[in-house]
Structure formats: C-alpha cells, structure tokens
C-alpha atoms as a PDB file:
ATOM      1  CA  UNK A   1     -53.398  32.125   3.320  1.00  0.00           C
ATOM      2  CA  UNK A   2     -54.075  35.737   4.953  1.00  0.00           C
ATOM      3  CA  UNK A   3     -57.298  37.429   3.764  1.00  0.00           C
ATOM      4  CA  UNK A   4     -55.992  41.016   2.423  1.00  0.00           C
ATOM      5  CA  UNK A   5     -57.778  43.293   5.014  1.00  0.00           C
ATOM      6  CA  UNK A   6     -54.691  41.190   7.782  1.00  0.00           C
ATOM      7  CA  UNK A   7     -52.161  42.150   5.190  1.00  0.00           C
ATOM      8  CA  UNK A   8     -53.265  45.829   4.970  1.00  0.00           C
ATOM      9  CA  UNK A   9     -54.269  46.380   8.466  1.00  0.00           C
ATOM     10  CA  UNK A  10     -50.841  45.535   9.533  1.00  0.00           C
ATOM     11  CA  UNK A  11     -48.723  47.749   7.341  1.00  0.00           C
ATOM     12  CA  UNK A  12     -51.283  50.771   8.128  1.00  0.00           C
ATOM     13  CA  UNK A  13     -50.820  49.598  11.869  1.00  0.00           C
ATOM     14  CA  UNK A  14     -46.990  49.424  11.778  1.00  0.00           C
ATOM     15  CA  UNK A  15     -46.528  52.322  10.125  1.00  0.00           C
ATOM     16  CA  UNK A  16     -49.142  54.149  11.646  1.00  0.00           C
ATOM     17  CA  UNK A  17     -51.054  55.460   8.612  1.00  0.00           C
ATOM     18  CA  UNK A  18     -53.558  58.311   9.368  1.00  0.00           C
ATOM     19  CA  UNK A  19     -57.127  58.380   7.556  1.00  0.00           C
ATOM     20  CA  UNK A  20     -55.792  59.817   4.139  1.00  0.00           C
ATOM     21  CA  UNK A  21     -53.197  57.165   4.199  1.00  0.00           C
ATOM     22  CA  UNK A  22     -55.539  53.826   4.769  1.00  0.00           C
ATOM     23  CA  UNK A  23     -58.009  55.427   2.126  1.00  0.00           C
ATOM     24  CA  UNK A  24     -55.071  55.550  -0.052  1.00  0.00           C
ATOM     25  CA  UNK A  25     -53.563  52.112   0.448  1.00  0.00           C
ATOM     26  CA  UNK A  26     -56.710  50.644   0.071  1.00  0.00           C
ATOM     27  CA  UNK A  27     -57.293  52.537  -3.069  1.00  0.00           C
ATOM     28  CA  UNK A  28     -54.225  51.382  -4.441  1.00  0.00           C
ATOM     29  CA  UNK A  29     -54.743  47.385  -3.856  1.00  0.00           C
ATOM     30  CA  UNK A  30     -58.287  47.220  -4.765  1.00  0.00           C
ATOM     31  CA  UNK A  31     -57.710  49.908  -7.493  1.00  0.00           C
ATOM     32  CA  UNK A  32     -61.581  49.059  -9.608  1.00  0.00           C
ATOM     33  CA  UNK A  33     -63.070  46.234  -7.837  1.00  0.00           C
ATOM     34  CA  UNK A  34     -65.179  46.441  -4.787  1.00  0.00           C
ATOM     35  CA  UNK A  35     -63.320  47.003  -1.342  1.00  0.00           C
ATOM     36  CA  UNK A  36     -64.741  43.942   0.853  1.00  0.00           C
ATOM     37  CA  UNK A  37     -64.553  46.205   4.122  1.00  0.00           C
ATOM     38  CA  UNK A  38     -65.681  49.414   5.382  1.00  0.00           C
ATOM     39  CA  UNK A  39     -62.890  51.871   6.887  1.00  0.00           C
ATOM     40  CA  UNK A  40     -64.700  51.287  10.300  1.00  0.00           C
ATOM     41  CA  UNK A  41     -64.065  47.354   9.728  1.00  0.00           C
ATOM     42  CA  UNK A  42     -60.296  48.607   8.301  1.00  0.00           C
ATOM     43  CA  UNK A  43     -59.728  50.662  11.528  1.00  0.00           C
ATOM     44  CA  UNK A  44     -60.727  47.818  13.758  1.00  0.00           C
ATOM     45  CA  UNK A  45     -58.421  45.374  12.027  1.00  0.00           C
ATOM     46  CA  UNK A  46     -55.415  47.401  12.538  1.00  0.00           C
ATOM     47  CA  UNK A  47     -56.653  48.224  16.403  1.00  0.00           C
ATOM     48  CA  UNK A  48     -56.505  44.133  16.608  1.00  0.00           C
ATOM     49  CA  UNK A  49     -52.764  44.366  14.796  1.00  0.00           C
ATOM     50  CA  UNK A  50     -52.070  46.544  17.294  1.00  0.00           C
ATOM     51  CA  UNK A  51     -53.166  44.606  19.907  1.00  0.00           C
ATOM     52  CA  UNK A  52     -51.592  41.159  18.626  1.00  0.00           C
ATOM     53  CA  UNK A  53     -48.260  43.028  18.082  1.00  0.00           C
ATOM     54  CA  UNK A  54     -48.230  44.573  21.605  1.00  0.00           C
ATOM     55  CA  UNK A  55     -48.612  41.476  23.119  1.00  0.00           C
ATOM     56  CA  UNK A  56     -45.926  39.535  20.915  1.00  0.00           C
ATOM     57  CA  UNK A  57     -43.582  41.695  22.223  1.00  0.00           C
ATOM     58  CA  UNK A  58     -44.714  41.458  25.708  1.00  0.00           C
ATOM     59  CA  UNK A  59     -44.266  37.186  25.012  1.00  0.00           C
ATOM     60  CA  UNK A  60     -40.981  37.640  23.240  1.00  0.00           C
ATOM     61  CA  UNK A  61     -39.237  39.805  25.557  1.00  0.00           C
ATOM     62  CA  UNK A  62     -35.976  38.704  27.992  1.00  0.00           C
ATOM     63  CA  UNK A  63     -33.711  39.820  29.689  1.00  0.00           C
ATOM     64  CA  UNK A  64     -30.777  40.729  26.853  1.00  0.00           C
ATOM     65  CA  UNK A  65     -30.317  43.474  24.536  1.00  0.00           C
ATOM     66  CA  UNK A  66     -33.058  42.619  22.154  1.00  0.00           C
ATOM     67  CA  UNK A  67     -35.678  43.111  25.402  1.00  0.00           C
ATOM     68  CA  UNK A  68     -35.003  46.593  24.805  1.00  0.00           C
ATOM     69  CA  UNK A  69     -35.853  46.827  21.306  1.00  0.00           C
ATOM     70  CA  UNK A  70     -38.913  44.594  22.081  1.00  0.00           C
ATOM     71  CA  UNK A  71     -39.762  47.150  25.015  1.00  0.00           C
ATOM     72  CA  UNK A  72     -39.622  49.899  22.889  1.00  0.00           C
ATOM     73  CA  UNK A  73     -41.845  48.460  20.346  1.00  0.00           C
ATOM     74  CA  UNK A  74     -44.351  47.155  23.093  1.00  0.00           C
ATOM     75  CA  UNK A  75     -44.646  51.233  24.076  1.00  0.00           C
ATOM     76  CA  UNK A  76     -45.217  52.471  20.746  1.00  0.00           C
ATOM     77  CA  UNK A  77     -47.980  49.654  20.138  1.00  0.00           C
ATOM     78  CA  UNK A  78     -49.240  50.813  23.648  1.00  0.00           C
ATOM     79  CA  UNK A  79     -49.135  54.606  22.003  1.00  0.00           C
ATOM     80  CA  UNK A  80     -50.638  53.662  19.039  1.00  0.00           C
ATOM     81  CA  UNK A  81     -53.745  52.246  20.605  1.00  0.00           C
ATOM     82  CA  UNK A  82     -54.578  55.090  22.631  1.00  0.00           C
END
C-alpha cells in the first residue's frame, strides 16, 4: 500500500503541476480533513519522483526504439529537476 503524498507527488511530478496546481490537487483529495504534509514536504516528494523516474529510465533503457522514448523521458525528468 502507497501512502497518498507517493500517489500525489507523482501525478504533480509527471505532469509537472506548478504551485496553484499541487494546492489544488491536494485540495481536491483531502477536500475537509487535515492534509498530513506541508507543500514544502509535497514539493520534496515529487523532487524524489523525479529523481526515481529519471533514473528508471536511465536502468530501462537499450539499444531499440523504445531507448528513445526512454531517453526522451530521462531529459524531461532531468528538466524538471532543475
């Protein structure tokens, strides 16, 4: 079982949700209750999505077609943590 914040963290991270769009998403699944995290804790789970995902597709890569589609998501992981 995934605690929520991994869940959240890594559509805001694949999708590469600005501020308004993390407050928003977090909004929307806690709606009421009492948000567990703080949006710095939030930001630095998606930095470590980013991270984890950037270095799944460095592991997963080869030498086919897919490698390229692996590449390309390696250098938008890499953009996405700068």
């Amino acid at each position: 079982m995934s605690a929520p914040i991994l869940d959240l963290a890594s559509l805001a991270a694949l999708n590469d949700f600005d501020a308004n769009h993390r407050a928003r998403l977090i909004g929307a699944y806690y709606g009421h209750y009492e948000v567990p995290f703080n949006a710095d804790e939030f930001y630095d789970a998606i930095k470590l999505v980013r991270l984890l995902s950037y270095f799944w597709a460095l592991a997963f890569g080869s030498a086919d077609e897919a490698s390229e589609n692996v590449a390309d998501f390696a250098d938008s992981m890499v953009a996405m943590l700068r």
